[in-house]
Protein backbone atom coordinates (compact mmCIF):
# COMPACT_ATOMS: atom_id res chain seq x y z
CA UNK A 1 -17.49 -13.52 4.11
CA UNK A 2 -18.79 -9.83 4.44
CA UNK A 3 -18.21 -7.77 1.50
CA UNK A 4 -17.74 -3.95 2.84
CA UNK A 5 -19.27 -1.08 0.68
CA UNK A 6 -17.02 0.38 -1.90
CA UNK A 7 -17.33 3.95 -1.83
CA UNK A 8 -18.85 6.93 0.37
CA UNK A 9 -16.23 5.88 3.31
CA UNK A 10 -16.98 8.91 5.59
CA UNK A 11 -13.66 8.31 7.24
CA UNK A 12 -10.32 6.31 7.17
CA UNK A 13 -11.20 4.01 9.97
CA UNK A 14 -14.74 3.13 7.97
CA UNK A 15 -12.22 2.57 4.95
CA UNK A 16 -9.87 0.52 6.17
CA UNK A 17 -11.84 -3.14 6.76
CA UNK A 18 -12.86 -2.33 3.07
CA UNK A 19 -8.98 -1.61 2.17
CA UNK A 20 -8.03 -5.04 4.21
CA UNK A 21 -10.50 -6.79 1.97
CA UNK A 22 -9.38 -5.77 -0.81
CA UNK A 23 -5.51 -6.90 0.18
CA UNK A 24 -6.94 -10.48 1.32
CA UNK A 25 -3.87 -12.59 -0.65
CA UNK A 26 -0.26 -12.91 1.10
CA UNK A 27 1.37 -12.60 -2.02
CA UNK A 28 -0.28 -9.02 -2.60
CA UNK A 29 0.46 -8.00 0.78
CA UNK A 30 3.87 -8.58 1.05
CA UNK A 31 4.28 -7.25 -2.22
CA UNK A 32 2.84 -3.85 -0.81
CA UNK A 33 5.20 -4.62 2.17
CA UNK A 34 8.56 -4.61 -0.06
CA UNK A 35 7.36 -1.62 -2.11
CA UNK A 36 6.37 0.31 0.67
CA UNK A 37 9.52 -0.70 2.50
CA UNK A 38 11.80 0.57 -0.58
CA UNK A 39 9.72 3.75 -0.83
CA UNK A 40 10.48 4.66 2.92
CA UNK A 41 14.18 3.28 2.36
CA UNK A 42 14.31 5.67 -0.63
CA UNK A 43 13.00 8.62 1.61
CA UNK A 44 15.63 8.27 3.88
CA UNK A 45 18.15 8.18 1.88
CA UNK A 46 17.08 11.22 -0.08
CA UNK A 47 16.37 12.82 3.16
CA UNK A 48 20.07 11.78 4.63
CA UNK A 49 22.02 12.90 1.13
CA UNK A 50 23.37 9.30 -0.17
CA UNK A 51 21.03 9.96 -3.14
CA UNK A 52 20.04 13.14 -4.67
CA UNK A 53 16.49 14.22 -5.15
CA UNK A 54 16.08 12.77 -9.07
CA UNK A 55 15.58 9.77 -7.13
CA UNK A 56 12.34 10.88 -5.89
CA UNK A 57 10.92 10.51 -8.98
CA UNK A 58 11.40 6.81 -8.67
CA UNK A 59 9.13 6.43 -5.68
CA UNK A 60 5.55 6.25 -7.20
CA UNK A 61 7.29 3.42 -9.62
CA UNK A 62 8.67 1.52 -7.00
CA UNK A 63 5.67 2.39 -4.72
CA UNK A 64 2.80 1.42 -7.06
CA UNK A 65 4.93 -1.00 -9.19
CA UNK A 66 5.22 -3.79 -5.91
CA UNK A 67 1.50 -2.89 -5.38
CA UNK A 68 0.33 -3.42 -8.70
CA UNK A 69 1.89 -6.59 -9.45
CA UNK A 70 0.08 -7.62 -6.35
CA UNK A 71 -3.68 -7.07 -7.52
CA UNK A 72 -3.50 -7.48 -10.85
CA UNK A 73 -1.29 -10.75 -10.65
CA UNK A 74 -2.36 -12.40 -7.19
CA UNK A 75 -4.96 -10.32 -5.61
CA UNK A 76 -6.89 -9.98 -9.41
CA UNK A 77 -8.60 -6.71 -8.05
CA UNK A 78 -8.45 -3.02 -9.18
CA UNK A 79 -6.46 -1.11 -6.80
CA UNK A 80 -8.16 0.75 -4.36
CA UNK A 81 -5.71 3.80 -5.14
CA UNK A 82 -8.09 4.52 -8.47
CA UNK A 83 -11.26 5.01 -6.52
CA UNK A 84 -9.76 6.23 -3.10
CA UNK A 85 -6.15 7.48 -4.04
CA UNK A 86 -5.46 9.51 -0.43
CA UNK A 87 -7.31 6.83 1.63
CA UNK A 88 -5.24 4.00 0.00
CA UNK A 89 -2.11 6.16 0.47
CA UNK A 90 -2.67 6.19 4.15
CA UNK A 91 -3.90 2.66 3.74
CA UNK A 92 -0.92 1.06 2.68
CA UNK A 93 1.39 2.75 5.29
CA UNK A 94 -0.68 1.70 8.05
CA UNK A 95 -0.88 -1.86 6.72
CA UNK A 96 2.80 -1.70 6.29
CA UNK A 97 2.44 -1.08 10.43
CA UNK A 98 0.20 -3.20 11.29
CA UNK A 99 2.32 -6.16 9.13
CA UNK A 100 5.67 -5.05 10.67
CA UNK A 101 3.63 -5.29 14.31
CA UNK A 102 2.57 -8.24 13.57
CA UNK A 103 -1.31 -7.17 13.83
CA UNK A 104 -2.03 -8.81 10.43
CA UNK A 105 -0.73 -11.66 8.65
CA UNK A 106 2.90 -11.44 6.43
């Protein structure tokens, strides 16, 4: 297996691979898949009016909660969110994608 630099990603695409490594175990993915799923659930619903806008301050919880769990329990990495925290933003909603699409593996 190829281990992709960690830093000085120049772009998203040139981070991504490195982002997919680092989200290599099931049970870590589809833990980012739930909380990511709640988070845009959470959105909408804000957005729509069934829930006021206190419960915005629940999505980085819920969002990085799901996510944690994953690498620190299953994936036994350091998120990539402390060394790349808008690249692994954008990261995990385009994994969230290409798992719904069925590009990568639930």
């Amino acid at each position: 297996m190829t281990t992709i630099k960690q830093s000085g990603f120049e772009s998203f695409a040139e981070f991504y691979p490195y982002y997919l490594q680092e989200h290599s175990d099931n049970t870590c993915r589809r833990l980012h898949f739930v909380g990511t799923s709640l988070v845009i659930a959470l959105l909408v619903a804000v957005i729509v009016g069934p829930l006021g806008a206190w419960w915005l301050l629940a999505v980085p919880l819920i969002g990085y909660g799901f996510a944690w769990v994953g690498h620190f329990f299953f994936e036994k990495n350091r998120p990539a969110t402390f060394k790349h925290p808008w690249y692994s933003l954008a990261g995990d909603f385009v994994m969230w994608k290409d798992i719904l699409t069925r590009r990568i593996d639930w």
